[in-house]
Protein backbone atom coordinates (compact mmCIF):
# COMPACT_ATOMS: atom_id res chain seq x y z
CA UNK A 1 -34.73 -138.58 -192.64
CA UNK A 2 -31.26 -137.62 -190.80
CA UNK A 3 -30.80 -136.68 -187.37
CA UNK A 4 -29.15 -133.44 -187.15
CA UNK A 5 -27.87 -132.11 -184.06
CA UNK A 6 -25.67 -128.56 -183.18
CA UNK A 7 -23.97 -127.69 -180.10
CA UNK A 8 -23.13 -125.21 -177.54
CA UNK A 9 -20.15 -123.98 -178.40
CA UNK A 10 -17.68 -124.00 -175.19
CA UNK A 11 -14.36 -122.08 -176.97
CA UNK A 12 -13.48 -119.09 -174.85
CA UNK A 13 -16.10 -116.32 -174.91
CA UNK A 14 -17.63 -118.01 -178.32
CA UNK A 15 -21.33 -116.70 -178.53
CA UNK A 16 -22.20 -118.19 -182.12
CA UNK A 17 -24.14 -121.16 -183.14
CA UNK A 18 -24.02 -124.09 -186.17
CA UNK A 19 -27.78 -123.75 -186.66
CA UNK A 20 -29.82 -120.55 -186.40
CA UNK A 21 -33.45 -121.11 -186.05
CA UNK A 22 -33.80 -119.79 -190.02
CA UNK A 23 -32.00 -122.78 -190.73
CA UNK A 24 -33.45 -125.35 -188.16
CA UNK A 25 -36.58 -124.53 -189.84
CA UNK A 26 -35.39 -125.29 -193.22
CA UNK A 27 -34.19 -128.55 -192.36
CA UNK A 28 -37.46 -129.63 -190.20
CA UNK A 29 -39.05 -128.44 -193.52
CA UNK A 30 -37.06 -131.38 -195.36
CA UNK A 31 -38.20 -133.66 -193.43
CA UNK A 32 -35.01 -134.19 -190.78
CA UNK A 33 -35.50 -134.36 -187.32
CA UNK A 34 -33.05 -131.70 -185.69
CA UNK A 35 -31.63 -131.63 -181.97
CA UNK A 36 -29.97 -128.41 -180.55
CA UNK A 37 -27.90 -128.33 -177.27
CA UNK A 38 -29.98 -126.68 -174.60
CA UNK A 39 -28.66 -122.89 -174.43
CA UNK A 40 -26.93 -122.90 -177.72
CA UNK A 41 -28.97 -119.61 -179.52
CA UNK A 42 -28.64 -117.68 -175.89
CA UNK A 43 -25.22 -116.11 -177.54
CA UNK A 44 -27.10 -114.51 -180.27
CA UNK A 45 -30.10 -114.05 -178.64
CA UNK A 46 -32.15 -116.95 -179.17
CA UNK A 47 -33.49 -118.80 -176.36
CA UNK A 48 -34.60 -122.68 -176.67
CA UNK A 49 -37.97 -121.49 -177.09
CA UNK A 50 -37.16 -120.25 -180.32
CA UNK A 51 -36.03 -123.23 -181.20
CA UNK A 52 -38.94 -125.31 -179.84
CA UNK A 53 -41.09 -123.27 -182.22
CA UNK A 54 -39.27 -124.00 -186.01
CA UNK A 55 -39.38 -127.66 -184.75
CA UNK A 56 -36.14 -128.31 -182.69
CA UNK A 57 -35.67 -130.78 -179.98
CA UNK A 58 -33.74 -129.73 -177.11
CA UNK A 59 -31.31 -131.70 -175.60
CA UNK A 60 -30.33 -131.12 -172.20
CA UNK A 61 -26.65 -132.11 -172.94
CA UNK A 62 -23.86 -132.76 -175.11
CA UNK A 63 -23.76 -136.01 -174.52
CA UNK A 64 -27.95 -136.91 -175.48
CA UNK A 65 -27.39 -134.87 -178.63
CA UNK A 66 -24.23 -137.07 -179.31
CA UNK A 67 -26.38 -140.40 -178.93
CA UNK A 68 -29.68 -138.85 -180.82
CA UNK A 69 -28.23 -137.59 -184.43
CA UNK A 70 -25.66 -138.75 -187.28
CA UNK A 71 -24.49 -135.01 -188.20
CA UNK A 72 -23.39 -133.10 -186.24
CA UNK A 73 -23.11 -129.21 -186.86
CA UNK A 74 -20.79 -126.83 -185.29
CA UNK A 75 -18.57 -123.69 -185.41
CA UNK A 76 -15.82 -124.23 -183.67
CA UNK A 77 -13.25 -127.28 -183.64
CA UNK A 78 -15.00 -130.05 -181.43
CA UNK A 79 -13.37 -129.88 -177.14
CA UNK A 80 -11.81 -133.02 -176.21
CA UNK A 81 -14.78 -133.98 -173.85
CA UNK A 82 -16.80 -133.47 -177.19
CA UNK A 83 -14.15 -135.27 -179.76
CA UNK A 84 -14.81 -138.53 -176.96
CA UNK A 85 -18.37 -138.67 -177.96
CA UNK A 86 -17.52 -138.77 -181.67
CA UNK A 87 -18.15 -142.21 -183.46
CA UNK A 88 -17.95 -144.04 -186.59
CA UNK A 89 -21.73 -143.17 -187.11
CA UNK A 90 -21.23 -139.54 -186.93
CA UNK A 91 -20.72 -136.91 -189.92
CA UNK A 92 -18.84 -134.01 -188.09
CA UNK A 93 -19.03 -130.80 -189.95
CA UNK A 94 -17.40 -127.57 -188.33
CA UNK A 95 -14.28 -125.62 -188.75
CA UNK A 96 -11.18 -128.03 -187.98
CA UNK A 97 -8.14 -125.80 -188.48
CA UNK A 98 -6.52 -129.09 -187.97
CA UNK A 99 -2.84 -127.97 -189.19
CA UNK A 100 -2.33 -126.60 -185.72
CA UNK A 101 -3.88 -129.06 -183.68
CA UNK A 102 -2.51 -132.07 -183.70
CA UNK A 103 -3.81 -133.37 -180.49
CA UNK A 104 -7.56 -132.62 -182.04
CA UNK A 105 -6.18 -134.39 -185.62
CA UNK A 106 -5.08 -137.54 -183.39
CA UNK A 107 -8.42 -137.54 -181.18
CA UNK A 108 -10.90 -137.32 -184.97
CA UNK A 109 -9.05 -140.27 -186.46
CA UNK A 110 -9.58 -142.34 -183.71
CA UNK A 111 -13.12 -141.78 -183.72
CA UNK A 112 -13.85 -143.32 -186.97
CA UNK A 113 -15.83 -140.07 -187.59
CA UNK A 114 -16.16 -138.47 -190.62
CA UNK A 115 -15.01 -134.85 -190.14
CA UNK A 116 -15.28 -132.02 -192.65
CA UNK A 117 -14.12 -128.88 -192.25
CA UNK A 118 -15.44 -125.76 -193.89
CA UNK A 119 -11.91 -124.02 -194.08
CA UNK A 120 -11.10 -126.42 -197.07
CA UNK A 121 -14.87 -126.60 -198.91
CA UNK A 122 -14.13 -125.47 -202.45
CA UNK A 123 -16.41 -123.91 -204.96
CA UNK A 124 -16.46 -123.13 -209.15
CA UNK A 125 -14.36 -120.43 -208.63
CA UNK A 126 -11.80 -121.66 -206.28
CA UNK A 127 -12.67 -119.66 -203.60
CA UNK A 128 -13.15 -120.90 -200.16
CA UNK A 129 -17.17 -120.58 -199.62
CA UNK A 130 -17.54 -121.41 -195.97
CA UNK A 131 -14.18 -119.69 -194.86
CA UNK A 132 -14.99 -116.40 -196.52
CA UNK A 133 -17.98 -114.82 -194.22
CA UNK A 134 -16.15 -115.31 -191.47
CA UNK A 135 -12.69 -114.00 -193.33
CA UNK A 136 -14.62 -110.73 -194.25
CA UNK A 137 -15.48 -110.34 -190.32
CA UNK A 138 -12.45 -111.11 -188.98
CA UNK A 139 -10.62 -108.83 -191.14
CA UNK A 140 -12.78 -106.05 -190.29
CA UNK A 141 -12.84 -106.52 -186.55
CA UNK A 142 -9.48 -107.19 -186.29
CA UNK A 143 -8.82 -103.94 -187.65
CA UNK A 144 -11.59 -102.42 -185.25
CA UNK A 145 -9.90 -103.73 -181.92
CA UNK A 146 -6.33 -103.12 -183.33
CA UNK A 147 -7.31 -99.11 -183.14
CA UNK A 148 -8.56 -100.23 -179.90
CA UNK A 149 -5.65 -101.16 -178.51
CA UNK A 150 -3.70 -98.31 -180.11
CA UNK A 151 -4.94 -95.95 -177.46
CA UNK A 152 -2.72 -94.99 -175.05
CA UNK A 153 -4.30 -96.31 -171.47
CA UNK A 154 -4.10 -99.84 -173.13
CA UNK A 155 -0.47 -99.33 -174.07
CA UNK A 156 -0.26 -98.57 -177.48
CA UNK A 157 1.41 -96.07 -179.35
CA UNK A 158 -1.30 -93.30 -178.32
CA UNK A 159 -2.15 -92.21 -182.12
CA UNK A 160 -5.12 -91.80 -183.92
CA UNK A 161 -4.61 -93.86 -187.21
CA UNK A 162 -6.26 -91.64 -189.84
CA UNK A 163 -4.45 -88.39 -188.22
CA UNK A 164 -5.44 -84.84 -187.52
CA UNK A 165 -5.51 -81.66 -189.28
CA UNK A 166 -2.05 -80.96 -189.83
CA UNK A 167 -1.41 -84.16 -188.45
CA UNK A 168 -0.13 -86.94 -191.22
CA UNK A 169 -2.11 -90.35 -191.02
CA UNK A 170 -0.44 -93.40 -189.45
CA UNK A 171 0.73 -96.73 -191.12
CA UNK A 172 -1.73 -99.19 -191.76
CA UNK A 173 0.22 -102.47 -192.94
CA UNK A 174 -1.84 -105.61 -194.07
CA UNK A 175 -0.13 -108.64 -194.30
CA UNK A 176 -2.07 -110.81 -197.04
CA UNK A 177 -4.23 -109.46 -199.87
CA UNK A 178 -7.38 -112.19 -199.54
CA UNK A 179 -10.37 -111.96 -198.30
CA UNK A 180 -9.40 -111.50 -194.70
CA UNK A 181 -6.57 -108.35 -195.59
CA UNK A 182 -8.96 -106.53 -198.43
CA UNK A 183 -11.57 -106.28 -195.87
CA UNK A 184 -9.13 -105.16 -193.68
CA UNK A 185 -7.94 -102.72 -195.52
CA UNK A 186 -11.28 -101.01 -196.35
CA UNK A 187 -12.25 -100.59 -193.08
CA UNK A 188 -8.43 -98.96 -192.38
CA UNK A 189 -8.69 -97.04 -195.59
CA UNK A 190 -11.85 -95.93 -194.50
CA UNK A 191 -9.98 -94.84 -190.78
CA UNK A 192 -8.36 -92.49 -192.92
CA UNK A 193 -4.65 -94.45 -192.16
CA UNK A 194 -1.84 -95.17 -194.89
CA UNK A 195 -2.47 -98.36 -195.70
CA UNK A 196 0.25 -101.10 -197.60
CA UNK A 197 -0.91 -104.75 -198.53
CA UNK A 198 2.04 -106.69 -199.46
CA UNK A 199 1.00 -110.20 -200.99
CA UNK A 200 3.35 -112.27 -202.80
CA UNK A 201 0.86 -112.38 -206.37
CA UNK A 202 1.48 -109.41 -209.00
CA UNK A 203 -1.95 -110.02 -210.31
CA UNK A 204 -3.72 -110.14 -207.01
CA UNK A 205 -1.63 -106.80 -206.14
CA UNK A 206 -2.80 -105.39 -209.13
CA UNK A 207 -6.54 -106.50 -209.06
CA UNK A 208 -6.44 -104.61 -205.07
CA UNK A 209 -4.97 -101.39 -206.74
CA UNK A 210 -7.89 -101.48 -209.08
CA UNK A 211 -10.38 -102.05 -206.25
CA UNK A 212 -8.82 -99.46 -204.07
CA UNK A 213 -8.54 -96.87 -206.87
CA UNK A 214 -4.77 -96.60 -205.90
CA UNK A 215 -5.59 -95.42 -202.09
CA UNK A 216 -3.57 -98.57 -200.89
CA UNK A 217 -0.12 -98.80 -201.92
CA UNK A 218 0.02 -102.37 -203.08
CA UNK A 219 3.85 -104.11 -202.84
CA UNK A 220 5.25 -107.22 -203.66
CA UNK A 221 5.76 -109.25 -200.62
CA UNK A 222 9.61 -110.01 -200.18
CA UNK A 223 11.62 -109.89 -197.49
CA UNK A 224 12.96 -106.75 -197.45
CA UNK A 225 9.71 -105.06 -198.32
CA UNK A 226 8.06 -107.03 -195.24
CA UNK A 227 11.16 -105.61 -193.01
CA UNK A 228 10.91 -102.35 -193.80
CA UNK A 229 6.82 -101.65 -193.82
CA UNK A 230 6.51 -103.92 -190.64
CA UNK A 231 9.26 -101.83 -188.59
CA UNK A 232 7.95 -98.51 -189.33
CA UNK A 233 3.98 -99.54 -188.83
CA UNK A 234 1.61 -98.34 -185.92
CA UNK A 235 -0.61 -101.61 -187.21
CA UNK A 236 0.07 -104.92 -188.70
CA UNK A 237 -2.45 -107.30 -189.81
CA UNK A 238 -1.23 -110.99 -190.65
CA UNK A 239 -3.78 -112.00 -192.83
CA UNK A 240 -1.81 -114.91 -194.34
CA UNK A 241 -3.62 -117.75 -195.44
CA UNK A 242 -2.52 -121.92 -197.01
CA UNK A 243 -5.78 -123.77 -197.33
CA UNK A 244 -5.88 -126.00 -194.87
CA UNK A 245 -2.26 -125.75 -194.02
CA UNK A 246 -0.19 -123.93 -191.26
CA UNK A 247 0.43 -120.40 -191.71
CA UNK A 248 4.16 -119.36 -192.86
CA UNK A 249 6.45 -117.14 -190.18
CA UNK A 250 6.54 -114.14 -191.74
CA UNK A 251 7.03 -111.75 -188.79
CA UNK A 252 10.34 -113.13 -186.97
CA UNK A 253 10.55 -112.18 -183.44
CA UNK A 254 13.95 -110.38 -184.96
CA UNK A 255 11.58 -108.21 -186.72
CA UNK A 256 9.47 -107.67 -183.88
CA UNK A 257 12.34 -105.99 -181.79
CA UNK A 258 13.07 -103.55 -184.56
CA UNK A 259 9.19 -101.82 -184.35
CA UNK A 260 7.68 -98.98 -182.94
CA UNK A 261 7.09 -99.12 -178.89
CA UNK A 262 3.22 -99.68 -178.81
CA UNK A 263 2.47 -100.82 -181.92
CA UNK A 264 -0.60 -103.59 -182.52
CA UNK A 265 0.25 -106.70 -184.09
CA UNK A 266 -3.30 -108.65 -185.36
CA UNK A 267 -2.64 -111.58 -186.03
CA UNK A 268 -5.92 -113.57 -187.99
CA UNK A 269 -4.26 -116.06 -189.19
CA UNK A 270 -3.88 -117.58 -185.38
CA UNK A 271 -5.88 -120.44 -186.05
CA UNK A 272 -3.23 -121.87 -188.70
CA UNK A 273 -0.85 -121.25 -186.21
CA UNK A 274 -0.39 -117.31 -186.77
CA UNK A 275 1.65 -115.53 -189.18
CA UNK A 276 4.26 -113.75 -186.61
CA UNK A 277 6.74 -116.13 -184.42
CA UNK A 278 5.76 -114.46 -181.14
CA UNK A 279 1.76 -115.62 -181.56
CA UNK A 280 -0.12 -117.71 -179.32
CA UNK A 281 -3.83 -118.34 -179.22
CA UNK A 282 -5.49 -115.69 -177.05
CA UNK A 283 -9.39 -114.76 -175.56
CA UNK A 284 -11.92 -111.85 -176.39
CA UNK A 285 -11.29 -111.63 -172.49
CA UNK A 286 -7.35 -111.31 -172.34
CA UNK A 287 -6.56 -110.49 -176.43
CA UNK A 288 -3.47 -109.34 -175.97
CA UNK A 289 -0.04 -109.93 -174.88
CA UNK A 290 2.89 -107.85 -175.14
CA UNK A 291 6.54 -109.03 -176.65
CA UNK A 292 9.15 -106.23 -176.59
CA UNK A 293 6.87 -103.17 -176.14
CA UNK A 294 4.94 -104.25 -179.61
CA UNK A 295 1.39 -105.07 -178.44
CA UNK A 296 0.31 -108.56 -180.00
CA UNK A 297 -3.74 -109.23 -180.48
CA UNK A 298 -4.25 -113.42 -181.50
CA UNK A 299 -7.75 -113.63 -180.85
CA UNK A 300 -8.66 -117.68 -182.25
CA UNK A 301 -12.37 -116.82 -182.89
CA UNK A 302 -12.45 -112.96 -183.65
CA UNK A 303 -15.93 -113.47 -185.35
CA UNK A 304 -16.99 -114.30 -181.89
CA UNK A 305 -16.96 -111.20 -181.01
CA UNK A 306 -19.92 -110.16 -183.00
CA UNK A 307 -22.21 -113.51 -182.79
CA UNK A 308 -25.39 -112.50 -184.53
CA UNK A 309 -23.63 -110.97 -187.51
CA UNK A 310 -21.52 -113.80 -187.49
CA UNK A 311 -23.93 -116.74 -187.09
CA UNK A 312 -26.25 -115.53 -189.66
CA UNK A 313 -23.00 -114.79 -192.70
CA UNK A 314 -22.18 -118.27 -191.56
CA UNK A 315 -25.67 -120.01 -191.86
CA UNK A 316 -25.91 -118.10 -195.30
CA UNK A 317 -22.77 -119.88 -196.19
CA UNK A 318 -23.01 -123.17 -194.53
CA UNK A 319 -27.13 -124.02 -195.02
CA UNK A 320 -26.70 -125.54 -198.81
CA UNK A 321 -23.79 -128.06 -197.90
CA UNK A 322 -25.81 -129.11 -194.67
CA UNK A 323 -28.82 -130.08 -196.50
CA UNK A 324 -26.68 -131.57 -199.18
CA UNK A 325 -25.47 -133.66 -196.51
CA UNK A 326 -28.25 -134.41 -195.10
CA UNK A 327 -30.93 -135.04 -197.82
CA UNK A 328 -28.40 -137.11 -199.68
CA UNK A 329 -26.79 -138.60 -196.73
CA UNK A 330 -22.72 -138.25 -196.22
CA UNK A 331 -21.35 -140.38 -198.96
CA UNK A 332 -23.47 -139.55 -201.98
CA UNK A 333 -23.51 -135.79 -200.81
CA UNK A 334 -19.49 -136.55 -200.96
CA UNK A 335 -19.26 -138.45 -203.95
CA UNK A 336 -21.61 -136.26 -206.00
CA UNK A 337 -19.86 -132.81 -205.24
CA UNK A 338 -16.02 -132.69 -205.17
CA UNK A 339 -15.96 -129.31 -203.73
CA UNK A 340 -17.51 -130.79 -200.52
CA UNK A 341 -15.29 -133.34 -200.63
CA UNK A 342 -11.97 -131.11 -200.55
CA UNK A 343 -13.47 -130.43 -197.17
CA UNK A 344 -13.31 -134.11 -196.06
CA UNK A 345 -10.66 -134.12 -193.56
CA UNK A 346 -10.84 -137.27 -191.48
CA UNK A 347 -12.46 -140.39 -192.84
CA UNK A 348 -12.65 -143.32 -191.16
CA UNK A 349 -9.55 -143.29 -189.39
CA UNK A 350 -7.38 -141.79 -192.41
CA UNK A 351 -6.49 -138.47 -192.36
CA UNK A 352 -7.71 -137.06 -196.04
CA UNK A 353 -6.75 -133.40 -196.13
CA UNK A 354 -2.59 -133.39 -197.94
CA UNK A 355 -1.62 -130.65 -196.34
CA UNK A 356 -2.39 -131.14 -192.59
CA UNK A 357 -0.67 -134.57 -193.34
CA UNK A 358 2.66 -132.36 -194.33
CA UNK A 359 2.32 -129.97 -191.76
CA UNK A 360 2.07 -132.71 -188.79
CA UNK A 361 4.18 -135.59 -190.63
CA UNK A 362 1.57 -138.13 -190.40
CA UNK A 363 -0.13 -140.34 -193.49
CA UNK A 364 -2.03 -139.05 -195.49
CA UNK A 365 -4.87 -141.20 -197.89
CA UNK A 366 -7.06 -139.75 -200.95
CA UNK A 367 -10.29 -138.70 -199.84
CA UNK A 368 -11.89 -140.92 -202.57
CA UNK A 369 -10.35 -144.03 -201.62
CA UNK A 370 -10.73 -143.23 -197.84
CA UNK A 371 -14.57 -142.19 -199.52
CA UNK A 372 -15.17 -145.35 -200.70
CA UNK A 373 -15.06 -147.29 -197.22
CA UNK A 374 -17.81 -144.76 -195.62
């Protein structure tokens, strides 16, 4: 039996939840006792009652739920107040986006905790299982509040992206041709706009032509291509992603100056750090600021935005590796699946993930050797 706990979330305006009640129920079923932060379903409609009823024990605070259960399961990247609480007992297993954080990175090895993060959990295919849900939401919102912010009273260019009658479409440009800028670009493509994904793979560009039926104009990503689709676009979405790592600078703040007056930057990939120089983390309740006229959205937890959609992709995703965990217990659950264990982070005080060791200069240890002192 393992003692599983999830939390309230407490990021800005973040409404989803670890555990759904589906899933509670599923573990209870196993035989685990679970514990769930009092008021954690309330973003996506579930009161504690529900919880009560699948089996659930309710803990009043973050704190009791920290000293009842062994793993812990989240959404978002653990607050400090939260990363205090962490000990050598506990099995943390969230999204870390630890690349660019390294204040969080610093706080999880001194825990002794062992931290995974869904953002690197691997699969057959080499496909990110746990970070693909949410890339298919955010990718689709981010285009819906983009048009959003096109409109004229909130200071964008005051165009309709798929045009009028007589009226020629605006540019739609996508940043990124994975998960996050093909969904993306079906929802623009689907706006009616002109739509360009520039990715740096010839097969990838050539597998989105197929899948658009040649509606998006797919170009290699260079330089000059980015320069000149970025300056003439009404909407950019940086959909950039390096497992694990920070995102690269692709928009300068030089390129920046050279677009339209009003024009919406998205950028998703905000939680590696963001794919244009200009970004900075921002809130479902302030999303925007502005850099020379271009309007620039950095939303850290777009998914948020739509919690019960969210939650429940997420649970789909996340439900197999958490009873994995917990029916085998951390290290056999680790040992036994190497695609879990590219998620491994932070083990023990040794920070296991190669490229958040490059990106923030600090040591870096195998997961299976730091494994093999759990």
């Amino acid at each position: 039996m393992t003692r599983i706990g999830t939390l309230t979330e407490t990021k800005a305006q973040e409404y989803r939840v670890g555990l759904t009640p589906d899933s509670v129920k599923n573990l209870v079923a196993d035989g685990h006792q679970v514990w769930v932060q009092a008021g954690a379903g309330e973003g996506i409609g579930m009161a504690d009652s529900h919880y009560e009823k699948v089996g659930a024990r309710i803990s009043p605070d973050a704190q009791t739920l920290f000293n009842a259960v062994e793993l812990i399961v989240k959404v978002k990247e653990p607050n400090a107040k939260e990363r205090a609480l962490l000990k050598s007992e506990h099995t943390l297993f969230t999204y870390l986006h630890l690349a660019s954080d390294p204040e969080q990175t610093r706080d999880l090895i001194s825990s002794n905790a062992v931290c995974i993060a869904y953002e690197t959990v691997t699969d057959a295919a080499g496909t990110l299982p746990l970070l693909t849900p949410m890339s298919e939401i955010a990718g689709r919102v981010a285009v819906q509040e983009a048009v959003t912010h096109l409109n004229k009273h909130n200071g964008g260019l005051g165009v309709l992206i798929g045009g009028a009658s007589g009226v020629e479409a605006e540019s739609v440009v996508i940043i990124g041709g994975g998960v996050v800028g093909s969904n993306a670009a079906r929802i623009a493509l689907g706006l009616g706009a002109n739509v360009t994904i520039l990715d740096r793979s010839v097969p990838r560009l050539a597998e989105l032509d197929r899948q658009f039926r040649g509606r998006a104009n797919c170009i290699l990503s260079t330089p000059e291509s980015v320069e000149y689709y970025v300056s003439k676009a009404a909407m950019v979405i940086g959909a950039v992603l390096i497992p694990g790592g920070k995102a690269v600078k692709i928009i300068s703040s030089d390129l920046v100056k050279k677009m339209r007056p009003g024009a919406v930057i998205a950028d998703v990939a905000i939680d590696q750090g963001g794919c244009c120089e200009n970004s900075r983390p921002t809130t479902h309740s302030e999303p925007t600021f502005v850099v020379d006229g271009v309007i620039h959205y950095c939303v850290a937890n777009i998914p948020g935005a739509v919690p019960r959609t969210s939650s429940q992709a997420l649970n789909n995703a996340t439900l197999r590796y958490v009873r994995e965990l917990a029916n085998k217990g951390t290290r056999e659950a680790l040992t036994e699946n190497k695609h879990l264990l590219n998620g491994l982070n932070v083990c023990r005080g040794k920070l296991t993930e190669p490229h958040v060791a490059a990106d923030l200069g600090l040591e870096y240890v195998p997961a299976e050797q730091a494994l093999a002192e759990i």
